[in-house]
N, C-alpha and C. Protein backbone atom coordinates (compact mmCIF):
# COMPACT_ATOMS: atom_id res chain seq x y z
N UNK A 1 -13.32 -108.27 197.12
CA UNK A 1 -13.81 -107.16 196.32
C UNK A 1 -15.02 -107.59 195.48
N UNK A 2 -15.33 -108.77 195.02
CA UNK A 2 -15.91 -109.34 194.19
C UNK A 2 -17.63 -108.98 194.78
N UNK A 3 -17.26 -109.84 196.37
CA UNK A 3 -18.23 -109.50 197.37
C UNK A 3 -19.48 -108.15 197.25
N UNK A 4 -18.28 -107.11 197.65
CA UNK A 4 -18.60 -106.16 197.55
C UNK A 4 -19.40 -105.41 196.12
N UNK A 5 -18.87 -105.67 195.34
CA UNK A 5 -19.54 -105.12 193.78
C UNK A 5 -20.81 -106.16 193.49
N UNK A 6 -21.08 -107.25 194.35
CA UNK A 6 -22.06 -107.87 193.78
C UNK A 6 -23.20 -107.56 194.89
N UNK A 7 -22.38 -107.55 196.10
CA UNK A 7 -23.40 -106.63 197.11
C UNK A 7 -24.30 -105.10 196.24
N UNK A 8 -23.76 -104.43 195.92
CA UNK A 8 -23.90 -103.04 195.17
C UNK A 8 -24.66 -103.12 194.23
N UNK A 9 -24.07 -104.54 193.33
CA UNK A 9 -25.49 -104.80 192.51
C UNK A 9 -26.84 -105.05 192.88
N UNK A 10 -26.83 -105.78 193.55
CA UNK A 10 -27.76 -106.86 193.96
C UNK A 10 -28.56 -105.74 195.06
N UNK A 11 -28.16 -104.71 195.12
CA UNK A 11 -28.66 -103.05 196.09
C UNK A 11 -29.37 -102.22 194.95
N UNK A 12 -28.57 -102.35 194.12
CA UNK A 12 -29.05 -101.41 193.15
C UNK A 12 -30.54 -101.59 192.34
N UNK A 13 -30.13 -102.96 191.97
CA UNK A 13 -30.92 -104.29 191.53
C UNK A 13 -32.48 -103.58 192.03
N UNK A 14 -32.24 -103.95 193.68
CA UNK A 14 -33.52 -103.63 194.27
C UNK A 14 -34.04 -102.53 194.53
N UNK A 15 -33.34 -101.32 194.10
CA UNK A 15 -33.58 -100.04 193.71
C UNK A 15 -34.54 -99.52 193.11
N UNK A 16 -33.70 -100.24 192.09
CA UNK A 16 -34.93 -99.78 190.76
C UNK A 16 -35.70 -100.63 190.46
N UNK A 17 -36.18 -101.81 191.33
CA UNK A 17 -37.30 -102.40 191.18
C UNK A 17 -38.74 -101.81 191.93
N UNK A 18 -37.83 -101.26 193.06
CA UNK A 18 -38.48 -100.63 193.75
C UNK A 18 -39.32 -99.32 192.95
N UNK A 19 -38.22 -98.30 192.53
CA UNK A 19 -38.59 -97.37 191.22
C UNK A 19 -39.39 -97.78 190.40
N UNK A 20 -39.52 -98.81 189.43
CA UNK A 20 -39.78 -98.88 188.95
C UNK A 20 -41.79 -99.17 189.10
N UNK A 21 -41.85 -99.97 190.53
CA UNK A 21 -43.24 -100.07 191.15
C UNK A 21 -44.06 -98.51 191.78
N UNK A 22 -43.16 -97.85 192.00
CA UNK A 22 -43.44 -96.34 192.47
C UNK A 22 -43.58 -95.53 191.12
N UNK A 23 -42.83 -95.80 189.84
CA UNK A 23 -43.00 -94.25 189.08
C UNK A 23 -44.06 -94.50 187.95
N UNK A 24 -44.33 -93.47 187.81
CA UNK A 24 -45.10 -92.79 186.80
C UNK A 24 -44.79 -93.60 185.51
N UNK A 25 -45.49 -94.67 185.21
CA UNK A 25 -45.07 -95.07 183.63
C UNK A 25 -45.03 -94.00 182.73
N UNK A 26 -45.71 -92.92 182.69
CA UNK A 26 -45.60 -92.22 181.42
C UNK A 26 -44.14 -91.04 182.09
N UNK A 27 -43.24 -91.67 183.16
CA UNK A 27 -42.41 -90.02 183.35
C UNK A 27 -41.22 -90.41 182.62
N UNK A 28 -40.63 -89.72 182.19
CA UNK A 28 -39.53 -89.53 181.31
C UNK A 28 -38.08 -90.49 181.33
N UNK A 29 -38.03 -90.49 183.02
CA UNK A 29 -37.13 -91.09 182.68
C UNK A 29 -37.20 -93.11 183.46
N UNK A 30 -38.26 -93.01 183.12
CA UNK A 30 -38.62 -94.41 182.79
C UNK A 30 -37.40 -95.67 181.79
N UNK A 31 -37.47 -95.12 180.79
CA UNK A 31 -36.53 -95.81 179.48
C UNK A 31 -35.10 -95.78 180.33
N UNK A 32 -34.40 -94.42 180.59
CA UNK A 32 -32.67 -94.65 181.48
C UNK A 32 -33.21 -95.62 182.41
N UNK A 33 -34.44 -95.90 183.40
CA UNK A 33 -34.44 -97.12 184.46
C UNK A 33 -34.10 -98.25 183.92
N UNK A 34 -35.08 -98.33 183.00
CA UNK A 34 -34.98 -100.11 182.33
C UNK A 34 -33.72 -100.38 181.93
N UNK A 35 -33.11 -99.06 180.79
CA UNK A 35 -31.72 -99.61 180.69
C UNK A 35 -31.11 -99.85 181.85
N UNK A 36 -30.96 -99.11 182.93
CA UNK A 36 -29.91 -99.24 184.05
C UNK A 36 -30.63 -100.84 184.70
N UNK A 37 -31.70 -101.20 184.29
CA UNK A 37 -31.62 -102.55 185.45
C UNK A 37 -31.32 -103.52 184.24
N UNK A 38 -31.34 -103.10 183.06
CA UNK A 38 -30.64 -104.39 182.03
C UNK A 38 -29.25 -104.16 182.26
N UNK A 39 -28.84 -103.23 182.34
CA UNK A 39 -26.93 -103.33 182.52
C UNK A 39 -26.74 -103.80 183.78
N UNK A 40 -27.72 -103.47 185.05
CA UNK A 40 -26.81 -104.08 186.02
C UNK A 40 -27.22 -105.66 185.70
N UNK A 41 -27.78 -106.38 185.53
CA UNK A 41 -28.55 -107.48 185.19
C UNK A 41 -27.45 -108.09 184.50
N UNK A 42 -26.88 -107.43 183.23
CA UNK A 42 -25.68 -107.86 182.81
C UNK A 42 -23.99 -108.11 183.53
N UNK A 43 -24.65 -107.11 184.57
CA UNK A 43 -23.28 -107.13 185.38
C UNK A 43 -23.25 -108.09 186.45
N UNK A 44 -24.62 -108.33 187.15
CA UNK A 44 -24.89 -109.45 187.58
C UNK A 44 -24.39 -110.82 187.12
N UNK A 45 -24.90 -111.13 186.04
CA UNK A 45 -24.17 -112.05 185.39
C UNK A 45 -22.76 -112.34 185.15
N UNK A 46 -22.07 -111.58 184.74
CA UNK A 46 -20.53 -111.77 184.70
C UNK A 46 -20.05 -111.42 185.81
N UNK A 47 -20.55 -111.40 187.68
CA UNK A 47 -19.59 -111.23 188.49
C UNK A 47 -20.16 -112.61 189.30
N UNK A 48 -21.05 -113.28 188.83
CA UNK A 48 -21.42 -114.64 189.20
C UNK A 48 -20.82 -115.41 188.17
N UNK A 49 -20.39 -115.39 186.84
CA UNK A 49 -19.84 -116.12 186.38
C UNK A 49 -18.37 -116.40 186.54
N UNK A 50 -17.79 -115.24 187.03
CA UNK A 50 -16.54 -115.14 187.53
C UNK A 50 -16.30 -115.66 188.27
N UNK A 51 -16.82 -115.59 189.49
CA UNK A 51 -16.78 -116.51 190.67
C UNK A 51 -16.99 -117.87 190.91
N UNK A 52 -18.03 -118.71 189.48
CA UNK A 52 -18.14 -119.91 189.58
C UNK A 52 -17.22 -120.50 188.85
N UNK A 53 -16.42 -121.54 189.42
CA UNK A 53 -15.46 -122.22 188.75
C UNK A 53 -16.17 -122.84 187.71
N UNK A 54 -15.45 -123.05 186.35
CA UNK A 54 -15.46 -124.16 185.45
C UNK A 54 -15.28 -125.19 185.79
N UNK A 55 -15.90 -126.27 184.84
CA UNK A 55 -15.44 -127.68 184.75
C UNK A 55 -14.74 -128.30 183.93
């Protein structure tokens, strides 16, 4: 399952990078993009940290 949700990220990820090279800096909903690629970014992080064992 882990797989899968980091697949989704790592989709999404490239989504809105993509978006983000295509839109309109001045269109509206610019600001919800950035947040949504800082949260997945965050989510990124804690489903790779999960998965890497400690020492």
């Amino acid at each position: 399952m882990k797989i899968i949700n980091l697949l989704h990220v790592v989709c999404a990820q490239a989504f809105y990078k993509w978006a983000m090279k295509e839109i309109n800096p001045m269109h509206p909903d610019v600001p919800r993009i950035m947040l949504r690629q800082q949260e997945l970014a965050e989510k990124h992080r804690r489903i790779w940290a999960r998965s890497m064992p400690t020492a």
